[in-house]
N, C-alpha and C. Protein backbone atom coordinates (compact mmCIF):
# COMPACT_ATOMS: atom_id res chain seq x y z
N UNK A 1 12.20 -59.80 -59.44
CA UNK A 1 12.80 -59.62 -60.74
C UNK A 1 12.89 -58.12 -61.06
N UNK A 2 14.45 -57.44 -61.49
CA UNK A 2 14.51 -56.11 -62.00
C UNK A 2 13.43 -55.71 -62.99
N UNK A 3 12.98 -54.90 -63.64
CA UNK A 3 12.14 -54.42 -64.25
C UNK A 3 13.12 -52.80 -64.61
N UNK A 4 13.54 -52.41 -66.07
CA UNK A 4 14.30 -52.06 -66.26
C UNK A 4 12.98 -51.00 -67.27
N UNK A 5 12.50 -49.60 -66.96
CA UNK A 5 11.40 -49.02 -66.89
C UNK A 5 11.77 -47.58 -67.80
N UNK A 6 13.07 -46.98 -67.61
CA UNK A 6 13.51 -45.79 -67.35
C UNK A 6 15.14 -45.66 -68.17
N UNK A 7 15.23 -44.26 -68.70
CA UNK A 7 16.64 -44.00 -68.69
C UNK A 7 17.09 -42.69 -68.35
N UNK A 8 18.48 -43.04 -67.36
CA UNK A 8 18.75 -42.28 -67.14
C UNK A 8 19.91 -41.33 -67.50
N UNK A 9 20.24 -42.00 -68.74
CA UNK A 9 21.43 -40.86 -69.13
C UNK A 9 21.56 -41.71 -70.29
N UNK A 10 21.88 -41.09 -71.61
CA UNK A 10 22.20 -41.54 -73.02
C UNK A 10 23.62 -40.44 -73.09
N UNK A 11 24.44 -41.62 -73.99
CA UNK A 11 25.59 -40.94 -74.17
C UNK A 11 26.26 -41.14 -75.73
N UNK A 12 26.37 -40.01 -76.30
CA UNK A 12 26.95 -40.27 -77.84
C UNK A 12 28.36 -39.51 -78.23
N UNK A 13 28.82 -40.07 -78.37
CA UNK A 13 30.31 -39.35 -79.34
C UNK A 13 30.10 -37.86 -79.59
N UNK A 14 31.60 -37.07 -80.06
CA UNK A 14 31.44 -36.63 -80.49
C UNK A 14 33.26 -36.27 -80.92
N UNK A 15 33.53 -35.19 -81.66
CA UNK A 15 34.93 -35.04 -81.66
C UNK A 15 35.09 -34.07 -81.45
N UNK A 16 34.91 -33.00 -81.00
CA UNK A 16 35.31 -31.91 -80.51
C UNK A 16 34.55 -31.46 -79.64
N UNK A 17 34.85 -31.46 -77.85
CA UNK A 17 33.84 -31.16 -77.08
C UNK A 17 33.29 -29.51 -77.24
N UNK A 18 34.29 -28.92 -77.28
CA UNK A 18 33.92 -26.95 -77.15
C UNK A 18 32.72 -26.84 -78.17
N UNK A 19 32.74 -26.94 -79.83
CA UNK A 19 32.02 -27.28 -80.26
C UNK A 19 30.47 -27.96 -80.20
N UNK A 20 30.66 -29.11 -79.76
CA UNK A 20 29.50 -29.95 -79.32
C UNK A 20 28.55 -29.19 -78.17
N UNK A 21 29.21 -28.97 -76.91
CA UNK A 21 28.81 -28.08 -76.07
C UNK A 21 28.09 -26.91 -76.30
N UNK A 22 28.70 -26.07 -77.67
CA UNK A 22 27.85 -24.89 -78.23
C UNK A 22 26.73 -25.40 -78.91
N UNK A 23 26.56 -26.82 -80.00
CA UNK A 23 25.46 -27.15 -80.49
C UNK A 23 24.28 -27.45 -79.26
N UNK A 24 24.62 -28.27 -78.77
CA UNK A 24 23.66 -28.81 -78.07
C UNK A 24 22.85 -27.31 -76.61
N UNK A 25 23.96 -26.67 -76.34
CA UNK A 25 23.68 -25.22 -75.29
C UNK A 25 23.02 -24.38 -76.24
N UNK A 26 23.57 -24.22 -76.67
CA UNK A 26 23.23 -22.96 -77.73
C UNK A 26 22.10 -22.66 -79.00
N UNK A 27 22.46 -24.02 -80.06
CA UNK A 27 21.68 -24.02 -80.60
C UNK A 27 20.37 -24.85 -80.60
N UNK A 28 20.45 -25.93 -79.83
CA UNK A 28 19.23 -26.64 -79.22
C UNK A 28 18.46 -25.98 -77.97
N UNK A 29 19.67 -25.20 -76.95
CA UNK A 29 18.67 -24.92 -76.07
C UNK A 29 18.40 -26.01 -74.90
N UNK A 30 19.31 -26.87 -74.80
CA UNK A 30 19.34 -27.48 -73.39
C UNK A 30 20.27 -27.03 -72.38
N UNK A 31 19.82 -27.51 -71.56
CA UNK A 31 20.15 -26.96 -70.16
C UNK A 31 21.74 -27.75 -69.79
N UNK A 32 22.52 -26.99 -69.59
CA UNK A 32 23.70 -27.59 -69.73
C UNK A 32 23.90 -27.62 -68.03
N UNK A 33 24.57 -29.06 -67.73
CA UNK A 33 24.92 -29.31 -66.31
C UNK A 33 26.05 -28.99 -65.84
N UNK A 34 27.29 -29.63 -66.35
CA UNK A 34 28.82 -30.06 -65.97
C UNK A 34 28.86 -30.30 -66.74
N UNK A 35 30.80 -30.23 -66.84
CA UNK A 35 31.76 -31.31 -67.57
C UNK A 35 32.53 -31.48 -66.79
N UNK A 36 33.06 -32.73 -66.91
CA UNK A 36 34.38 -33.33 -66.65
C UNK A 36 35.34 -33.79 -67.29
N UNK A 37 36.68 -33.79 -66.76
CA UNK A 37 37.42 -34.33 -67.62
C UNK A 37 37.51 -35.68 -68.08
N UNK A 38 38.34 -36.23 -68.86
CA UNK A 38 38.91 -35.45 -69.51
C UNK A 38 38.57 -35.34 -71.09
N UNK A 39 37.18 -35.42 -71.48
CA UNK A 39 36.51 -34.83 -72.22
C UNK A 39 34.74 -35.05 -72.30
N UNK A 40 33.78 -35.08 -70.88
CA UNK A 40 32.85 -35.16 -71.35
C UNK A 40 31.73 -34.01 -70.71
N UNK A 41 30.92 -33.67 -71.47
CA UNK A 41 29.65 -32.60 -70.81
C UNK A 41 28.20 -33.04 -70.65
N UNK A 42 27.73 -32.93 -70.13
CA UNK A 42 26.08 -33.83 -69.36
C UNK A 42 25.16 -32.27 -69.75
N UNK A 43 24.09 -32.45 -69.85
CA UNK A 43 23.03 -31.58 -70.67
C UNK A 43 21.36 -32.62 -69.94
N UNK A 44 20.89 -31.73 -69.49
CA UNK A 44 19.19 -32.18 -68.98
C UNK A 44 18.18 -31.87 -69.73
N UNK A 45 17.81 -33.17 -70.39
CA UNK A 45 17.00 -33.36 -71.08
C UNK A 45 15.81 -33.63 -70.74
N UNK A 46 14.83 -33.00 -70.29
CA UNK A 46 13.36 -33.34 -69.27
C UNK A 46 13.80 -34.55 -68.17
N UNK A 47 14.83 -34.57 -67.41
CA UNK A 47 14.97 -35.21 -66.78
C UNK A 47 15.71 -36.63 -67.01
N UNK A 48 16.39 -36.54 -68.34
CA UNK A 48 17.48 -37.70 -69.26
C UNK A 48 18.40 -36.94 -69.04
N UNK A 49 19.42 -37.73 -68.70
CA UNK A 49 20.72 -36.82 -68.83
C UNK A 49 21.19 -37.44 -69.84
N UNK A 50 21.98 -35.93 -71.19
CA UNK A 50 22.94 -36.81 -72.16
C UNK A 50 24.28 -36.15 -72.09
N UNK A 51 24.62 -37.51 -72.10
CA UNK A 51 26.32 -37.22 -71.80
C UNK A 51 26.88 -36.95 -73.09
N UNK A 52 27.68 -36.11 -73.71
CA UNK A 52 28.86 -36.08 -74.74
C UNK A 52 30.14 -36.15 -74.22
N UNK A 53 30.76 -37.03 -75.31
CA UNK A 53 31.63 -37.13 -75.00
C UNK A 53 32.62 -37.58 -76.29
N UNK A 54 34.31 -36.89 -75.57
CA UNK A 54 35.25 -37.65 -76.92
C UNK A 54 36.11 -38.72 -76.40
N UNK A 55 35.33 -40.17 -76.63
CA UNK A 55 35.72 -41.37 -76.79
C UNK A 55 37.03 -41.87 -76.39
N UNK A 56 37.56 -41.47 -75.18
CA UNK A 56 39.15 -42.39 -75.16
C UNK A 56 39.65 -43.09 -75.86
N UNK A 57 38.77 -44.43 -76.18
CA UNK A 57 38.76 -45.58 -76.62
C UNK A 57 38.33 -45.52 -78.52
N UNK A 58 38.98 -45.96 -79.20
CA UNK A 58 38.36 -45.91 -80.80
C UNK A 58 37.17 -46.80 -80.52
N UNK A 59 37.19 -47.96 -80.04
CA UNK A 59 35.72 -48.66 -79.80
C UNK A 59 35.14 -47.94 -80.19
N UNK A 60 34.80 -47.07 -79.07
CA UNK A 60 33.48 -45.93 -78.78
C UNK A 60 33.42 -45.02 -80.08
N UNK A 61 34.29 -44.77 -80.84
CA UNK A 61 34.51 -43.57 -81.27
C UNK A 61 33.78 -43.63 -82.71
N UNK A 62 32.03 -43.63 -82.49
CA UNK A 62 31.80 -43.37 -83.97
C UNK A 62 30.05 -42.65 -83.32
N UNK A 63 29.42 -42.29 -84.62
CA UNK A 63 28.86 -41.30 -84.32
C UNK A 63 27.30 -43.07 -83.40
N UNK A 64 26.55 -41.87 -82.69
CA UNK A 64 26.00 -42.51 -81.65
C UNK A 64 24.31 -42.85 -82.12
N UNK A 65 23.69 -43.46 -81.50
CA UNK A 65 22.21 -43.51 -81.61
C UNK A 65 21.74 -42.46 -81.60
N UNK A 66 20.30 -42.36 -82.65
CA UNK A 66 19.54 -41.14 -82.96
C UNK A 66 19.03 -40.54 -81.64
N UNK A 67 19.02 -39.63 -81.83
CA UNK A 67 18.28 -39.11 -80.55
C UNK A 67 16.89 -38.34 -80.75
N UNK A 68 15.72 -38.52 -80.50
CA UNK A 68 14.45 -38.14 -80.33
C UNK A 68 13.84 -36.88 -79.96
N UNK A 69 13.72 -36.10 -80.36
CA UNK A 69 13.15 -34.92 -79.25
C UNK A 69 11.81 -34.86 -79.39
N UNK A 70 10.82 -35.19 -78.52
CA UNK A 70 9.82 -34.78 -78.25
C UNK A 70 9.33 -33.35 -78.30
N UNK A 71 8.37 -32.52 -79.11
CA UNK A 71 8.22 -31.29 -79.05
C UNK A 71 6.62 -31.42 -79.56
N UNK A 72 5.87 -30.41 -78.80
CA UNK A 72 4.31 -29.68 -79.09
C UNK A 72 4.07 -29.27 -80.36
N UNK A 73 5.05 -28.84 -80.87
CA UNK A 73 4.58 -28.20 -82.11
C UNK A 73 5.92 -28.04 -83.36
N UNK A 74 5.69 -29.13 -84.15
CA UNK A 74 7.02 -29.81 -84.87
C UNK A 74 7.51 -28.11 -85.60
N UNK A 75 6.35 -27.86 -86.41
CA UNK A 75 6.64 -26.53 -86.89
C UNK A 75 7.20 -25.42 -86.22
N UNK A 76 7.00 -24.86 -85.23
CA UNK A 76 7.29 -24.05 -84.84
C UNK A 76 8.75 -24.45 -84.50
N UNK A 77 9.20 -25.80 -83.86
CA UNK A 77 10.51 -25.77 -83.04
C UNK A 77 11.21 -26.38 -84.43
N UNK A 78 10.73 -26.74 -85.89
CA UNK A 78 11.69 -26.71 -86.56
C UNK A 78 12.17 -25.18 -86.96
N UNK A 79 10.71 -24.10 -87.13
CA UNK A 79 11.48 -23.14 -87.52
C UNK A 79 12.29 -21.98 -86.28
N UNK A 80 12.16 -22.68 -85.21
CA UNK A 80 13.12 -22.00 -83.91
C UNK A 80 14.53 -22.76 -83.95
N UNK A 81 14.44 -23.77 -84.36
CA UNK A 81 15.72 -24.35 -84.40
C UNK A 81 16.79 -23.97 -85.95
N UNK A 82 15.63 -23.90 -86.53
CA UNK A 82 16.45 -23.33 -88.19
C UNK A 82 17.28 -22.25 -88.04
N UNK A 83 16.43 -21.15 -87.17
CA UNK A 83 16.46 -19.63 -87.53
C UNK A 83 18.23 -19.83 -86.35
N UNK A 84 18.32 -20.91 -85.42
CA UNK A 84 19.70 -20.92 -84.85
C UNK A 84 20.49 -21.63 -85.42
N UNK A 85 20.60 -21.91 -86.33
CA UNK A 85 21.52 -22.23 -87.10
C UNK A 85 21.80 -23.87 -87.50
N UNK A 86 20.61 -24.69 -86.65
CA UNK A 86 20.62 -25.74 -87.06
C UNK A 86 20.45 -26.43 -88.87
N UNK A 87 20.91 -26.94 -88.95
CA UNK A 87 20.78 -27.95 -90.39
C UNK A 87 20.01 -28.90 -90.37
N UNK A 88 18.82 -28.54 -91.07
CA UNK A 88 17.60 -30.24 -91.29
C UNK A 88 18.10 -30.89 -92.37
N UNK A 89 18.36 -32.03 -92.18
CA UNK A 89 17.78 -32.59 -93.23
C UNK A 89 16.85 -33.20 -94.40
N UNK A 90 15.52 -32.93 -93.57
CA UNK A 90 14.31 -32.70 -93.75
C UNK A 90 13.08 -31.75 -93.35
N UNK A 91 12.29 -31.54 -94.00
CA UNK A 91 11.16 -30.54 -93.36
C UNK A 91 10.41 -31.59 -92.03
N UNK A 92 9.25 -30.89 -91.70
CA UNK A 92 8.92 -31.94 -90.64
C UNK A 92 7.95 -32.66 -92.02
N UNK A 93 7.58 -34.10 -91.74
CA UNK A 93 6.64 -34.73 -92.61
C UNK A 93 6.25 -35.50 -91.75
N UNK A 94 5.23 -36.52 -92.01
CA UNK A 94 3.76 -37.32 -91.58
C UNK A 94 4.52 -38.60 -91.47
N UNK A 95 4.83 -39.16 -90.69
CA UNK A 95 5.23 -40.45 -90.87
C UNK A 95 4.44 -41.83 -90.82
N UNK A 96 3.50 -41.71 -89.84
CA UNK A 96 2.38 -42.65 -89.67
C UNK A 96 0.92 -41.76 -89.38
N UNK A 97 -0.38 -42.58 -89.46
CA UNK A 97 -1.41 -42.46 -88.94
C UNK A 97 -1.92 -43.48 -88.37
N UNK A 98 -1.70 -43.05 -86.60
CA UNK A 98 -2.02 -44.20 -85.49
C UNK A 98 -3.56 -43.76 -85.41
N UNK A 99 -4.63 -44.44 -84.64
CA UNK A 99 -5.96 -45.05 -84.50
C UNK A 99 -6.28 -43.12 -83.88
N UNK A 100 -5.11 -42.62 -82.75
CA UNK A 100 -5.25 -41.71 -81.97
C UNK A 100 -4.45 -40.25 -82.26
N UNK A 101 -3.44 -40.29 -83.07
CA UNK A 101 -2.31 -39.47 -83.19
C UNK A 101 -1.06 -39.51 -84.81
N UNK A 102 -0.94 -37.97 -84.56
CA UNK A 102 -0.56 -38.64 -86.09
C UNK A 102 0.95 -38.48 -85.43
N UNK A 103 2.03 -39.34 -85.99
CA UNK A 103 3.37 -38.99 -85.91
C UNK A 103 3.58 -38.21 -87.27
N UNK A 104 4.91 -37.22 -86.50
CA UNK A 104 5.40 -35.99 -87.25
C UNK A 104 6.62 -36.51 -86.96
N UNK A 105 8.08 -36.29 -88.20
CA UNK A 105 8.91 -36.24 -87.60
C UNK A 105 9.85 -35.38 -88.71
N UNK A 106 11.12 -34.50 -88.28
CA UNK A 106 12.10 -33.82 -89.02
C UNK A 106 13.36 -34.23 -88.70
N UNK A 107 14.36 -34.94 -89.59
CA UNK A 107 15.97 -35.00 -88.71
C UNK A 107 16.83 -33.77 -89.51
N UNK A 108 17.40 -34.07 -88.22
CA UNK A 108 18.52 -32.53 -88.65
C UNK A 108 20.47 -33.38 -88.18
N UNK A 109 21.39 -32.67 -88.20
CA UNK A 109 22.81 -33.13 -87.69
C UNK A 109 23.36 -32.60 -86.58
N UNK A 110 23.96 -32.73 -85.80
CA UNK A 110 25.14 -32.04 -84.86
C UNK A 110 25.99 -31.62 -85.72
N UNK A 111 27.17 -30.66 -85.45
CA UNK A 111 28.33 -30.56 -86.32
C UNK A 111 29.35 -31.74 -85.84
N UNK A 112 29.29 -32.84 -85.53
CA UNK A 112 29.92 -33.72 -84.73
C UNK A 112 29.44 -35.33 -85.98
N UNK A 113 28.14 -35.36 -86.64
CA UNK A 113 28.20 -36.16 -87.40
C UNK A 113 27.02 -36.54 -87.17
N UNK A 114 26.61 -37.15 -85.93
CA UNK A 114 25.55 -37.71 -85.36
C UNK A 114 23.68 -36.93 -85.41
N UNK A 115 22.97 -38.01 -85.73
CA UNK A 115 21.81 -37.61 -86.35
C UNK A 115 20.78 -37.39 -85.12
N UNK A 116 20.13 -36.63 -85.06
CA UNK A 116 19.03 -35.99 -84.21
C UNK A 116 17.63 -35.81 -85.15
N UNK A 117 16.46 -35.89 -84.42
CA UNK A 117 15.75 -35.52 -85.05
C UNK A 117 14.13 -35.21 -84.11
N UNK A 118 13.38 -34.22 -84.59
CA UNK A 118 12.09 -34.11 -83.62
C UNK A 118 10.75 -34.86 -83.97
N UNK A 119 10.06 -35.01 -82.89
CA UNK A 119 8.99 -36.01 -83.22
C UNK A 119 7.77 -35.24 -82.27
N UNK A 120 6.73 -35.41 -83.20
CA UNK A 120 5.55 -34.23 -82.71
C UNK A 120 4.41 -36.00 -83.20
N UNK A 121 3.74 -36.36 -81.79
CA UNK A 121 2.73 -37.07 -81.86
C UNK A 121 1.05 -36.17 -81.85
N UNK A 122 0.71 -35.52 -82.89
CA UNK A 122 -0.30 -34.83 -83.09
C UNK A 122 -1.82 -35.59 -82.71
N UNK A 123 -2.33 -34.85 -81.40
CA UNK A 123 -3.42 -35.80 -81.51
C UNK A 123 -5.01 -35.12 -82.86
């Protein structure tokens, strides 16, 4: 029986690739791979690849699942991400208190629509 463990590539909308490409390179700071035509760019995410892309299809064409970022220290990479020009929509705040760890989390936007946000499991 498959056992389905892992992902290897998440992919979300966007509408303007040149754009998108600068948020995610530039002001996030991932490692940008390729693009292909005829509109999408792949970015390495600790070993996730996320694809952007502008939607051929209207199906596809709306903004995508949140995306997570794992980070050491919520504070610091909200205020490294501020000072580049990102937009929060929130400060970082406390979301739960687990037995072991506290969750932290802050969401911020793409200029594309789609919601992002960081998550700091504090032990």
């Amino acid at each position: 029986m498959t056992q389905l463990s892992s992902i290897g590539q998440i992919a979300t909308a966007v509408k303007n690739l040149e754009r998108a490409v600068a948020f995610y390179r530039d002001r996030l700071g991932l490692r940008f791979l390729f693009q292909a035509p005829p509109g999408l760019a792949f970015f390495d995410c600790g070993g996730v690849r996320l694809m952007i892309e502008v939607p051929p299809d209207k199906e596809f064409d709306h903004p995508g699942s949140i995306l997570y970022f794992k980070v050491d220290d919520i504070h610091r990479a909200y205020s490294d991400l501020k000072g580049r020009g990102v937009v929060f929509r929130d400060e970082p705040h406390l979301i739960a208190k687990l037995p072991d760890h506290e969750l932290w989390m802050a969401s911020f936007g793409d200029d594309e629509g789609n919601t992002l946000a960081l998550m700091h499991e504090k032990r």
